[in-house]
C-alpha atoms as a PDB file:
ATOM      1  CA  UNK A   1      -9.114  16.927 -15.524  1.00  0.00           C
ATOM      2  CA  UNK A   2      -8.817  13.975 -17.755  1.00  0.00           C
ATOM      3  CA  UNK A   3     -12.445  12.687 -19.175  1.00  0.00           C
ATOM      4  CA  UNK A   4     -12.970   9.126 -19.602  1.00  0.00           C
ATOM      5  CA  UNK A   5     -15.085   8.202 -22.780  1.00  0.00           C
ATOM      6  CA  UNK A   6     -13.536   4.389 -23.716  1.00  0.00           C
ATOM      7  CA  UNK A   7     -11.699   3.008 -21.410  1.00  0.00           C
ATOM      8  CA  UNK A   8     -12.012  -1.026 -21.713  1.00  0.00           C
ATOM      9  CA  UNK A   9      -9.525  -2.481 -19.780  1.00  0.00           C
ATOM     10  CA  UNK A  10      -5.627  -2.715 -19.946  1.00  0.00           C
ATOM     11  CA  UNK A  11      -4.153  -3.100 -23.444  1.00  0.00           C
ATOM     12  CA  UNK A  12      -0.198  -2.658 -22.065  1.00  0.00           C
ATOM     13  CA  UNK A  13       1.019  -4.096 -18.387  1.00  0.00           C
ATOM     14  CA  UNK A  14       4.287  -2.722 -17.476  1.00  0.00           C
ATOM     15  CA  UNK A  15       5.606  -5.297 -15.053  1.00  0.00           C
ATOM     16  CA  UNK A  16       9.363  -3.392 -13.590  1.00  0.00           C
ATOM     17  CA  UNK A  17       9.930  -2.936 -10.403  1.00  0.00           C
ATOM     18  CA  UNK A  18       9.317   1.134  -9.530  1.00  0.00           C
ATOM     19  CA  UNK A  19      12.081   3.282 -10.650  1.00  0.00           C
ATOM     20  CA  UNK A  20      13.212   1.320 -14.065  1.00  0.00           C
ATOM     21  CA  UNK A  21      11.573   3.814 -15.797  1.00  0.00           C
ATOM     22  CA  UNK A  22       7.784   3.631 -14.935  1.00  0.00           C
ATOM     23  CA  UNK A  23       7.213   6.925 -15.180  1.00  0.00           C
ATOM     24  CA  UNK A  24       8.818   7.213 -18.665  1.00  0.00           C
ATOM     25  CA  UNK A  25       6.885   4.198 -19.682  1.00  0.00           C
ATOM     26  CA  UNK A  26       3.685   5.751 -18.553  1.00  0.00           C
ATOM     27  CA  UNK A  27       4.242   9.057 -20.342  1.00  0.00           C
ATOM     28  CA  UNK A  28       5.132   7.115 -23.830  1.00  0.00           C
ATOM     29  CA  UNK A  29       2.195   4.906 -23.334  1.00  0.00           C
ATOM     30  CA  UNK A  30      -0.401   7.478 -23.003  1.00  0.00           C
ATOM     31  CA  UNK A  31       1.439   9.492 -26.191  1.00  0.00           C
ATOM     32  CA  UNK A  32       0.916   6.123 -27.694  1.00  0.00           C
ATOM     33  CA  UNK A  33      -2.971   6.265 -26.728  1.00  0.00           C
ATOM     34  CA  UNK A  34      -2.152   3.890 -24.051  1.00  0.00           C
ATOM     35  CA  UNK A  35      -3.853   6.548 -21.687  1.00  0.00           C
ATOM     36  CA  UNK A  36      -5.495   6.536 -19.116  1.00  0.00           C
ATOM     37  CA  UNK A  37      -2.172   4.720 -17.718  1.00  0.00           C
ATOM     38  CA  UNK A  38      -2.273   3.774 -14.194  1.00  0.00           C
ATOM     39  CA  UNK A  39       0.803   4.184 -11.577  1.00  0.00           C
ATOM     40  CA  UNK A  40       1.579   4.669  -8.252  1.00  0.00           C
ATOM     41  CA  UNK A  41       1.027   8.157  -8.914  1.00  0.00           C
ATOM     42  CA  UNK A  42      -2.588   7.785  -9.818  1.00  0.00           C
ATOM     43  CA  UNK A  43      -3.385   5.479  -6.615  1.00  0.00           C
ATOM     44  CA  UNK A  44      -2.187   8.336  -4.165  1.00  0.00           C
ATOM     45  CA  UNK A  45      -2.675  11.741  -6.277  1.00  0.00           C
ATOM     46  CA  UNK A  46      -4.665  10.679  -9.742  1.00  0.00           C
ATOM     47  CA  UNK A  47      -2.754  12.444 -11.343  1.00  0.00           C
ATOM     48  CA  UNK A  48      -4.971  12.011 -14.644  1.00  0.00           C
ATOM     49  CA  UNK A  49      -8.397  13.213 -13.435  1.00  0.00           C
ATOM     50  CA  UNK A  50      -9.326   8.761 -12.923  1.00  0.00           C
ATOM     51  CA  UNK A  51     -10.695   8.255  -9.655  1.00  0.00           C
ATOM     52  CA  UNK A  52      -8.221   5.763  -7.675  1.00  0.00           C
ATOM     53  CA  UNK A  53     -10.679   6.088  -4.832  1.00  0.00           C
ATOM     54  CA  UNK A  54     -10.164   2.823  -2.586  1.00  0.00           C
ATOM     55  CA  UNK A  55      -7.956   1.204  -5.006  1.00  0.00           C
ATOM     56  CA  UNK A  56      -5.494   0.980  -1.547  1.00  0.00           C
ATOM     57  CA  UNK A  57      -7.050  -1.296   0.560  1.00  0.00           C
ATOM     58  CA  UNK A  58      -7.759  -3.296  -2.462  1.00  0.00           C
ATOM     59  CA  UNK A  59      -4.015  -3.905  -3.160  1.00  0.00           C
ATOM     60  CA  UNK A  60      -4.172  -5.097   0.424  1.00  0.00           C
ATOM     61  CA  UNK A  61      -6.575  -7.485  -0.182  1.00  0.00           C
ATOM     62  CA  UNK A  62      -4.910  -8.989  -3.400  1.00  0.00           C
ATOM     63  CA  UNK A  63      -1.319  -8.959  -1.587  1.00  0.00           C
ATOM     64  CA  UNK A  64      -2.613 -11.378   0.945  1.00  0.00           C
ATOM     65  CA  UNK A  65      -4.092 -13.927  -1.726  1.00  0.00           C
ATOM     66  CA  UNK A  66      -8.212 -12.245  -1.543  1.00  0.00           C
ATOM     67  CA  UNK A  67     -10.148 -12.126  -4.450  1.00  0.00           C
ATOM     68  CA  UNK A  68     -10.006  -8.647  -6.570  1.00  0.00           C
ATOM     69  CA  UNK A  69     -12.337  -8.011  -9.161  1.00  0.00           C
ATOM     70  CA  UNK A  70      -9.578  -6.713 -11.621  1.00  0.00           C
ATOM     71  CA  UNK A  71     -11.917  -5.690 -14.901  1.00  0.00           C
ATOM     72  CA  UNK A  72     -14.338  -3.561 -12.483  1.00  0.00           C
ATOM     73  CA  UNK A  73     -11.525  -2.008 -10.602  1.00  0.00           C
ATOM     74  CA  UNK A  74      -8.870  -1.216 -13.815  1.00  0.00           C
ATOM     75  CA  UNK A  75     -11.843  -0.627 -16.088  1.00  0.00           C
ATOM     76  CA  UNK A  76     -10.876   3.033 -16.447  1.00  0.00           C
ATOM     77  CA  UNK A  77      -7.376   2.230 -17.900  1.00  0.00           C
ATOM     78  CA  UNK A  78      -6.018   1.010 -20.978  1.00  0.00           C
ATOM     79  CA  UNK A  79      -2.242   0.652 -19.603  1.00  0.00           C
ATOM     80  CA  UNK A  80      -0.398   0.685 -16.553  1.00  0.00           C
ATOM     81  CA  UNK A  81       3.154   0.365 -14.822  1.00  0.00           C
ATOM     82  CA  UNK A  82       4.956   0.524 -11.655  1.00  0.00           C
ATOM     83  CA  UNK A  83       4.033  -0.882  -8.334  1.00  0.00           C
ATOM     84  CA  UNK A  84       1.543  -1.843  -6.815  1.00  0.00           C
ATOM     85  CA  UNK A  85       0.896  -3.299 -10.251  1.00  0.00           C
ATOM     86  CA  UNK A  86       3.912  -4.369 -11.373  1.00  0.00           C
ATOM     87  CA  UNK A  87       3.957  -7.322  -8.258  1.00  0.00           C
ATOM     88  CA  UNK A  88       0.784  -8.893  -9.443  1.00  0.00           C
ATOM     89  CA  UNK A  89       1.968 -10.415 -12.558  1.00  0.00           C
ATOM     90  CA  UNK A  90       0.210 -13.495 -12.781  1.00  0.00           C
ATOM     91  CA  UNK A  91      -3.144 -11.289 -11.781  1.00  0.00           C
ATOM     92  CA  UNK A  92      -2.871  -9.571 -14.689  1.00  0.00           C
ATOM     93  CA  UNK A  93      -2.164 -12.271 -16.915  1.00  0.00           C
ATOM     94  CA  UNK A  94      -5.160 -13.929 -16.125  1.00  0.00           C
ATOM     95  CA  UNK A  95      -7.517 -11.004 -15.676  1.00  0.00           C
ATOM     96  CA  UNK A  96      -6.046  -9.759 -18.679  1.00  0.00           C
ATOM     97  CA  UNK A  97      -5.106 -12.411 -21.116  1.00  0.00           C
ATOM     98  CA  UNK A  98      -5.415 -10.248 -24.528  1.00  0.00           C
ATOM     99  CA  UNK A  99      -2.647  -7.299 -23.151  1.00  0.00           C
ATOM    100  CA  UNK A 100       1.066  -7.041 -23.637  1.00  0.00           C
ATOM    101  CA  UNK A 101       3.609  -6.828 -20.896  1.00  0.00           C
ATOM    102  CA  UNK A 102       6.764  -4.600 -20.978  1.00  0.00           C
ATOM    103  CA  UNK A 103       9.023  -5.505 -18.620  1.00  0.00           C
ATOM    104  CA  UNK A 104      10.936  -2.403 -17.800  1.00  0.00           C
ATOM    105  CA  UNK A 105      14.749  -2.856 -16.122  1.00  0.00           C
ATOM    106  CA  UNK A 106      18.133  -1.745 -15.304  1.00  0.00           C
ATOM    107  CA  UNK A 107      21.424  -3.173 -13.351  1.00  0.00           C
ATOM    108  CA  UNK A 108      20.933  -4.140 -10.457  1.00  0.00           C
ATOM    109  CA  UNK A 109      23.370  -1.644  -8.992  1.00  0.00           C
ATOM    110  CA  UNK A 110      21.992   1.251 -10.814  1.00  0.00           C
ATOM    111  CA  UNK A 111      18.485   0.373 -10.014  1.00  0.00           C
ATOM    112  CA  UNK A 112      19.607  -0.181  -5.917  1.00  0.00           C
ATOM    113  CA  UNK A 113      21.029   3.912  -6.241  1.00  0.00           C
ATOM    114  CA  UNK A 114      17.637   4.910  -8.043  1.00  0.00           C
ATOM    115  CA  UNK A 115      15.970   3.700  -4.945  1.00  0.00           C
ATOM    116  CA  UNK A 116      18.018   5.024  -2.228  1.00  0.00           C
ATOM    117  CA  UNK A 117      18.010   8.386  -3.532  1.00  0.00           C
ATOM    118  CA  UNK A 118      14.068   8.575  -4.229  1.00  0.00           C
ATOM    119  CA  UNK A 119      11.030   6.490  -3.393  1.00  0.00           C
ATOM    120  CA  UNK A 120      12.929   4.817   0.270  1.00  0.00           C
ATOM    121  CA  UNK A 121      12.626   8.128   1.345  1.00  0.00           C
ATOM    122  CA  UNK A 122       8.849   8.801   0.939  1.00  0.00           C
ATOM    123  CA  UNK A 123       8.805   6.298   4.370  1.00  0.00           C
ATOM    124  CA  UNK A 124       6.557   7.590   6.856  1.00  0.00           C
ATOM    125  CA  UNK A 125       8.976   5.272   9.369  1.00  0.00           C
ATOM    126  CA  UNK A 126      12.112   7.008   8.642  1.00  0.00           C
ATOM    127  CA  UNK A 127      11.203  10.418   7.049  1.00  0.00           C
ATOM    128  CA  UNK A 128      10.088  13.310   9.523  1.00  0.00           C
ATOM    129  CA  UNK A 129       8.830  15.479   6.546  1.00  0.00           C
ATOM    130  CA  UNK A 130       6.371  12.449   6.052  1.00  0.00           C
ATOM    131  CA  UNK A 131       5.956  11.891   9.659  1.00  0.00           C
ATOM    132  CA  UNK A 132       4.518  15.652   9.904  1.00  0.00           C
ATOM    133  CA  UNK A 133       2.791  16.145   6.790  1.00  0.00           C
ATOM    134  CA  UNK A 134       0.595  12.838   6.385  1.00  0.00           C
ATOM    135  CA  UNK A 135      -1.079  13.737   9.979  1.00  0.00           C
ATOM    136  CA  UNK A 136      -2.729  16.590   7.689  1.00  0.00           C
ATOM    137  CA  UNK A 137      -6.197  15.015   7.290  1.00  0.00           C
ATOM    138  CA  UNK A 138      -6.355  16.078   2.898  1.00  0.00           C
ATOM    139  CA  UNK A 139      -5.572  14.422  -0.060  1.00  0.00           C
ATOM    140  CA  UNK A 140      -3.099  13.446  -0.674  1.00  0.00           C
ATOM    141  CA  UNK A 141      -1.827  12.915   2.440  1.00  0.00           C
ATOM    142  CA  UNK A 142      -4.373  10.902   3.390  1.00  0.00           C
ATOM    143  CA  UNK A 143      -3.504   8.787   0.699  1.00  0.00           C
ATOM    144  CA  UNK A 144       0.241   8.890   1.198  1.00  0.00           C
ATOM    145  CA  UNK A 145      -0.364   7.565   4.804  1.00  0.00           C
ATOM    146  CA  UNK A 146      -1.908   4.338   3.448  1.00  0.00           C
ATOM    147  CA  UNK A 147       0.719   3.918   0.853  1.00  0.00           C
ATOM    148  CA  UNK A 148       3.099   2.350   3.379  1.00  0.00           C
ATOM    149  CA  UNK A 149       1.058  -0.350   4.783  1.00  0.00           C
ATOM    150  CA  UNK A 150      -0.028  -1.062   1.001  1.00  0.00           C
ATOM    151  CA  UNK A 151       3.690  -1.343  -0.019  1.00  0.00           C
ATOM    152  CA  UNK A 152       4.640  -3.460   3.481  1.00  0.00           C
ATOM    153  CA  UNK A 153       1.978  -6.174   2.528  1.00  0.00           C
ATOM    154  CA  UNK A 154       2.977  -6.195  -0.939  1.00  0.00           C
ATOM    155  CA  UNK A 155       7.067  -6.359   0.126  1.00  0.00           C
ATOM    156  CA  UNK A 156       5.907  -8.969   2.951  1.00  0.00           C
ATOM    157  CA  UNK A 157       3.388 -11.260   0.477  1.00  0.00           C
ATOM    158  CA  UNK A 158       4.384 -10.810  -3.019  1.00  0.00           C
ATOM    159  CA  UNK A 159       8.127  -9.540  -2.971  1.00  0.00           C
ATOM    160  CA  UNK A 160       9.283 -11.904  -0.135  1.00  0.00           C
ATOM    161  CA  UNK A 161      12.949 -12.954  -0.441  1.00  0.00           C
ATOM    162  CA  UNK A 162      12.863 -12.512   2.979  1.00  0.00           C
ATOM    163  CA  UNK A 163      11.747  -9.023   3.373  1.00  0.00           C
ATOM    164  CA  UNK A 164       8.469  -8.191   4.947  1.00  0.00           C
ATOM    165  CA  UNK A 165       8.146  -4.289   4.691  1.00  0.00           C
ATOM    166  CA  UNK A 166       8.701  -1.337   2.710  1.00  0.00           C
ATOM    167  CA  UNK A 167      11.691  -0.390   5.192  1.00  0.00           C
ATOM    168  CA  UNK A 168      12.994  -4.210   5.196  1.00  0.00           C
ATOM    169  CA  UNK A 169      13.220  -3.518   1.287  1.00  0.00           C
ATOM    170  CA  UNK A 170      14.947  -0.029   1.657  1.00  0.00           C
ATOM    171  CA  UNK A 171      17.615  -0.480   4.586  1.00  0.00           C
ATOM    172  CA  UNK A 172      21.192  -0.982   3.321  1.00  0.00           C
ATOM    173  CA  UNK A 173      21.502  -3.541   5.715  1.00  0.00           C
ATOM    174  CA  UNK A 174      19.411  -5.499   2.878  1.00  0.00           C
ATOM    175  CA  UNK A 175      20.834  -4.675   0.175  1.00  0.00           C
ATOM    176  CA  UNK A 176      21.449  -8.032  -0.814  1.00  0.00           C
ATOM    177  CA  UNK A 177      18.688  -9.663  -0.303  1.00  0.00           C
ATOM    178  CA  UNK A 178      16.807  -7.011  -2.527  1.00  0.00           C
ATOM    179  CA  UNK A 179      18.788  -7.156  -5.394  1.00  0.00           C
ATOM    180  CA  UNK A 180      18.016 -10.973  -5.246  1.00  0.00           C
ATOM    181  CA  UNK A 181      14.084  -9.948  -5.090  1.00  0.00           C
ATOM    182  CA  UNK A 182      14.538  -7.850  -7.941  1.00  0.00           C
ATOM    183  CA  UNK A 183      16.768 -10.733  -9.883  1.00  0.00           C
ATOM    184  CA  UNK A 184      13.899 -13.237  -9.201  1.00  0.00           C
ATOM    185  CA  UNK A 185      11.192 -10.695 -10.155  1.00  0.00           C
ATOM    186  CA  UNK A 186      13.041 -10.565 -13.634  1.00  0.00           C
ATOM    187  CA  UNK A 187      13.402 -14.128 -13.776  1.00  0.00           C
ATOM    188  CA  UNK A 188       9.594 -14.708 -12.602  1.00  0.00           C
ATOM    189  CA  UNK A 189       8.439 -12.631 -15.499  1.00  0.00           C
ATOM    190  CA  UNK A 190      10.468 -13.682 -18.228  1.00  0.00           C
ATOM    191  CA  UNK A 191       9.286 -17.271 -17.390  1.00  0.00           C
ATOM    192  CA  UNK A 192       5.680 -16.097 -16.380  1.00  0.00           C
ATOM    193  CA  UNK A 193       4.227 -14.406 -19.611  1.00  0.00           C
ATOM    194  CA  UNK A 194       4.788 -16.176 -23.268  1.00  0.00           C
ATOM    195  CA  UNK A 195       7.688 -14.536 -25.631  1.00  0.00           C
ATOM    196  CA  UNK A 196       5.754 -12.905 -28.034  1.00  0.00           C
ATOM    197  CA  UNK A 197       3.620 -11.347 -25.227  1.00  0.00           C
ATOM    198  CA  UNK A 198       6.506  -9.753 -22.896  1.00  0.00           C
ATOM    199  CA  UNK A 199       9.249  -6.686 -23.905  1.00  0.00           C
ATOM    200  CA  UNK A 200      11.911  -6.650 -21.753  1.00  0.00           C
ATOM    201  CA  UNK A 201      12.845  -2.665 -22.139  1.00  0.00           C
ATOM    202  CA  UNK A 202      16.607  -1.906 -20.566  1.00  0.00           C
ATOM    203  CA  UNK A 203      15.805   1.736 -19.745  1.00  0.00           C
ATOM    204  CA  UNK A 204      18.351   4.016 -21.168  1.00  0.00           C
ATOM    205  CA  UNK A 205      18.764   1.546 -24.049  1.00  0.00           C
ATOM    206  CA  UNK A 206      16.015   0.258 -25.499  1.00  0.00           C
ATOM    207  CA  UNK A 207      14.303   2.728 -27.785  1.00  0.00           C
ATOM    208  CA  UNK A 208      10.453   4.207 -28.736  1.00  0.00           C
ATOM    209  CA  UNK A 209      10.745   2.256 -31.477  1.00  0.00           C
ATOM    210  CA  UNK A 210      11.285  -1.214 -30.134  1.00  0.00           C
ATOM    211  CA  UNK A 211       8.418  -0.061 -27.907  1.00  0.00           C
ATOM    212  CA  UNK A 212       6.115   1.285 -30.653  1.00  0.00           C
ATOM    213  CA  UNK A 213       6.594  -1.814 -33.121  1.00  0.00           C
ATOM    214  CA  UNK A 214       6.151  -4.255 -29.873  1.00  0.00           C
ATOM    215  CA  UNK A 215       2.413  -2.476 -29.212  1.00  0.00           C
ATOM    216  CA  UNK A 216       1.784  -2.325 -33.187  1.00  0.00           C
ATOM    217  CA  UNK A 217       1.154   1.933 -33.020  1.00  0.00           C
ATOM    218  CA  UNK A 218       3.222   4.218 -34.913  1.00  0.00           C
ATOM    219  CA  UNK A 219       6.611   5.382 -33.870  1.00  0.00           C
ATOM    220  CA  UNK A 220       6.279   9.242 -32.114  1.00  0.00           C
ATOM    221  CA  UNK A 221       8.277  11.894 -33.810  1.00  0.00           C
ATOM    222  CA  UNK A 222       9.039  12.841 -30.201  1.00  0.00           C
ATOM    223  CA  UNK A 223      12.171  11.893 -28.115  1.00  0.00           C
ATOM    224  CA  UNK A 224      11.450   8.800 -25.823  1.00  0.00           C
ATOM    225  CA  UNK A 225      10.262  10.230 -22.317  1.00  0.00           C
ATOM    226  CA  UNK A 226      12.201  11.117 -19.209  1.00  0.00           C
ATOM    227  CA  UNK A 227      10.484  11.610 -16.397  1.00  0.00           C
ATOM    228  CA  UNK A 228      11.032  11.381 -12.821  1.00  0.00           C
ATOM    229  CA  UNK A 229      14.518  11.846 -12.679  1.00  0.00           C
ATOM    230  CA  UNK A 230      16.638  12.246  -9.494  1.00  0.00           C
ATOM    231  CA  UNK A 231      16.637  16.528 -10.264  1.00  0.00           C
ATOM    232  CA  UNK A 232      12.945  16.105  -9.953  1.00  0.00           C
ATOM    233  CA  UNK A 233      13.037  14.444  -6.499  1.00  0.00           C
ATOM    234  CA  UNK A 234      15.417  17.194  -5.076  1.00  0.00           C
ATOM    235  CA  UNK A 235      12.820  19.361  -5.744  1.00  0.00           C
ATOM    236  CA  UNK A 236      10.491  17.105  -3.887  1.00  0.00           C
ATOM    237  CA  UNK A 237      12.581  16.491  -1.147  1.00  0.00           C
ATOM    238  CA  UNK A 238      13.286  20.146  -0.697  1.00  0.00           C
ATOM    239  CA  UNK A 239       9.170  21.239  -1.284  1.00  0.00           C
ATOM    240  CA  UNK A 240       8.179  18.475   1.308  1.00  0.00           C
ATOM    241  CA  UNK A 241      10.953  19.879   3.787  1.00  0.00           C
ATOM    242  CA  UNK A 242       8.976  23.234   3.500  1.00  0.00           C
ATOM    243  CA  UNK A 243       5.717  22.163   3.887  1.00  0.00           C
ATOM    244  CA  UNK A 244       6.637  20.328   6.859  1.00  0.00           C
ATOM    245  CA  UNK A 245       8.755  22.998   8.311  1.00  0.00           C
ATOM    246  CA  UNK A 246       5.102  25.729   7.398  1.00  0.00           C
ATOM    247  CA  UNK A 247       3.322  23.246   9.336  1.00  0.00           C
ATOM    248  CA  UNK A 248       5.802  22.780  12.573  1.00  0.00           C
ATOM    249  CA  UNK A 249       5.983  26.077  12.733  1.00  0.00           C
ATOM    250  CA  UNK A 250       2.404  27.260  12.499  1.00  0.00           C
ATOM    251  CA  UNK A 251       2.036  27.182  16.083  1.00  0.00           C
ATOM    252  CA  UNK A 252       4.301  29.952  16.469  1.00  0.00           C
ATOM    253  CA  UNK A 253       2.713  32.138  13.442  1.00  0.00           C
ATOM    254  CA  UNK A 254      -0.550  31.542  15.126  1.00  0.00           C
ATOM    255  CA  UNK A 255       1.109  32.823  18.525  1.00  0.00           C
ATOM    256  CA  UNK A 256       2.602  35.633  17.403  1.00  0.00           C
ATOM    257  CA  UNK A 257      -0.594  37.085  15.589  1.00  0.00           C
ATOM    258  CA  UNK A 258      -2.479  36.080  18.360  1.00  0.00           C
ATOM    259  CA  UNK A 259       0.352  37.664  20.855  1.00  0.00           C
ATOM    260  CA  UNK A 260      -0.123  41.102  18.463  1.00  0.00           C
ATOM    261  CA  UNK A 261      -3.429  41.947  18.496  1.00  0.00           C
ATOM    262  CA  UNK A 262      -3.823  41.412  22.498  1.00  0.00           C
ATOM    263  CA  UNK A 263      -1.135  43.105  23.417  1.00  0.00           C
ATOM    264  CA  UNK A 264      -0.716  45.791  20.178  1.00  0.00           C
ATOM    265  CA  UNK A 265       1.566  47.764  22.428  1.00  0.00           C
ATOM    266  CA  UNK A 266       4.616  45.162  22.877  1.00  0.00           C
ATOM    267  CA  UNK A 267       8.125  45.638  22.307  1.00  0.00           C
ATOM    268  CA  UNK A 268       8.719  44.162  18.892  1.00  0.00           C
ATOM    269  CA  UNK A 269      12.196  43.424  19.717  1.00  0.00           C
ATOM    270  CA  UNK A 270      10.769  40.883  21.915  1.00  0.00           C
ATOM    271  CA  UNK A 271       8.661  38.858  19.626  1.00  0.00           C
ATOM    272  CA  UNK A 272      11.451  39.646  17.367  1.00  0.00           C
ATOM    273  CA  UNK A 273      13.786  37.486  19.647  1.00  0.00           C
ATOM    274  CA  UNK A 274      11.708  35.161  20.408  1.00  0.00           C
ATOM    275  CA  UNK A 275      10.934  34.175  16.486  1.00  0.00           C
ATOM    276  CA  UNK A 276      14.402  34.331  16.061  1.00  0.00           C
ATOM    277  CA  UNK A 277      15.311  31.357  18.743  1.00  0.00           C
ATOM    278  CA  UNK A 278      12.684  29.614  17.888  1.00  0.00           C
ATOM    279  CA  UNK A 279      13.695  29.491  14.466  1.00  0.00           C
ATOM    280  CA  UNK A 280      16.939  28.846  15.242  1.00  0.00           C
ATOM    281  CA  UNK A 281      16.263  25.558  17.399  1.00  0.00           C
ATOM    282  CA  UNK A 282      13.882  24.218  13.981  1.00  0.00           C
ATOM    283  CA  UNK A 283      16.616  24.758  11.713  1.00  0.00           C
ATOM    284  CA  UNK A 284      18.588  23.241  13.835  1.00  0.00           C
ATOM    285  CA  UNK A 285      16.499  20.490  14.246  1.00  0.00           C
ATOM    286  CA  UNK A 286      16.472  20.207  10.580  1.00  0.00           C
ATOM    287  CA  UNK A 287      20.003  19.326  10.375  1.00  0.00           C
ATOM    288  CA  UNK A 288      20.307  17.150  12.744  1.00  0.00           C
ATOM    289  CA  UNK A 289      17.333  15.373  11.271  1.00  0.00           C
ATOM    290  CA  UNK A 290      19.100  15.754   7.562  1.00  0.00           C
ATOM    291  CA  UNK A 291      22.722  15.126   8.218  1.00  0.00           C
ATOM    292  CA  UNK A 292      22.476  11.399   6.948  1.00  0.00           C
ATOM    293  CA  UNK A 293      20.370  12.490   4.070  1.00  0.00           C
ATOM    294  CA  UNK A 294      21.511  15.881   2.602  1.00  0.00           C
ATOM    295  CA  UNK A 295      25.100  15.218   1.622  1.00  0.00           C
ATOM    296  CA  UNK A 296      23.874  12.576  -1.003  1.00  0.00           C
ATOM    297  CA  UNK A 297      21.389  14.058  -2.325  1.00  0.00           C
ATOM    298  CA  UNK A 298      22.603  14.774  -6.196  1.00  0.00           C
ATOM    299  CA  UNK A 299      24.329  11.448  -5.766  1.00  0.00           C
END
């Protein structure tokens, strides 16, 4: 676990839309000494040890136009990136007048495919895996089943562009009308916070160094992060397809122990069959559940 000794607000605001390279930026901002570094990673898993602990319904609040007491609630970070942060632009700016702003990007088309392969799909609307696990009552599932109503307030309030959810944002139907949201985020930004406050960072082209001289620190010997890459979220997708399938199918572990120590004198072949069919109809279940999904998956 991370310990906290001098945190004192946010030195670096990285203001791109999730999945231009937020969790690059975060990593190369807390190699910097940008860390603690908050992200969506730290609101639903805190991921760094910093307590995120009602930080959701918080993001509520500010989406719909309440008061947030930004220094008290981001006084354990000196950085952060990605959404929900990166839609509160002119929040930060004025709770944090003194920081720098890196406005991480991509095309438009490239950043529309980065979505659609990752983050749409950690929808508890539209994925089952979700669906099943965030009814476990732990962190962070907990957590991950307040994420969407965060992200459909935030979508519905500070996105707009006439989306008003998470799923609005995701559905190819859309498509569109969010690449217009993210063009007018861009252009927001660029005309929100002064020049010689904002770095707009193309990820994939920009370098370490253009970020290092921007913040005034040192340039790392290291190679510029790269994090959170589409590789990573196969694993994801597959480990959360487990972990759903463990828990669907606990009822039947449980009734086959159960089944064996009352009657230790069964036929095995019959509790063999019967595991067998019943694994047979989840599997099955599985595909028909996947065949949108799987095909594209490296795509």
């Amino acid at each position: 676990m991370l310990l906290v000794s001098e945190a004192t607000g946010l030195k670096v605001v990285g203001v791109g839309f999730g999945r231009t390279g937020t969790e690059s930026l975060k990593q190369a901002l807390i190699e910097m000494g940008f860390g603690p570094a908050y992200h969506m990673v730290e609101v639903l898993a805190e991921d760094q040890g910093v307590s995120t602990a009602g930080h959701i319904p918080l993001w509520h609040a500010a989406a719909k136009g309440e008061h947030v007491d930004w220094a008290m609630m981001l006084k354990d970070f000196k950085s952060g990136c990605d959404w929900p942060m990166a839609s509160f632009p002119e929040e930060m700016l004025k709770a944090f007048p003194d920081a720098k702003f890196v406005l991480t990007m991509r095309t438009k088309e490239l950043w529309w495919a980065s979505i659609q392969s990752s983050i749409c799909w950690v929808n508890t609307e539209t994925s089952w895996q979700f669906k099943v696990l965030t009814q476990l009552p732990i962190f962070p599932f907990s957590r991950i089943k307040e994420q969407g109503p965060m992200m459909n307030d935030i979508v519905k309030f500070k996105i707009r562009g006439g989306l008003t959810s998470w799923d609005d944002l995701c559905k190819p139907a859309n498509k569109e009308l969010t690449l217009a949201a993210y063009d007018a985020h861009i252009e927001k930004v660029k005309k929100l916070i002064p020049s010689d406050k904002l770095l707009v960072f193309e990820t994939g082209k920009s370098t370490y160094a253009d970020l290092a001289n921007f913040l005034g620190v040192p340039v790392p010997s290291q190679k510029y992060p790269k994090v959170n890459s589409k590789a990573e979220w196969v694993i994801l997708k597959i480990g959360a397809t487990v972990a759903a399938g463990l828990v669907l199918l606990s009822p039947l572990l449980v009734f086959l122990l159960v089944n064996r120590l009352v009657n230790p004198g069964q036929s095995s072949s019959f509790t063999f069959s019967l595991s067998v069919w019943f694994l047979f109809l989840f599997f099955f279940f599985i595909c028909v559940c996947e065949q949108r999904f799987w095909p594209g998956l490296l795509s």
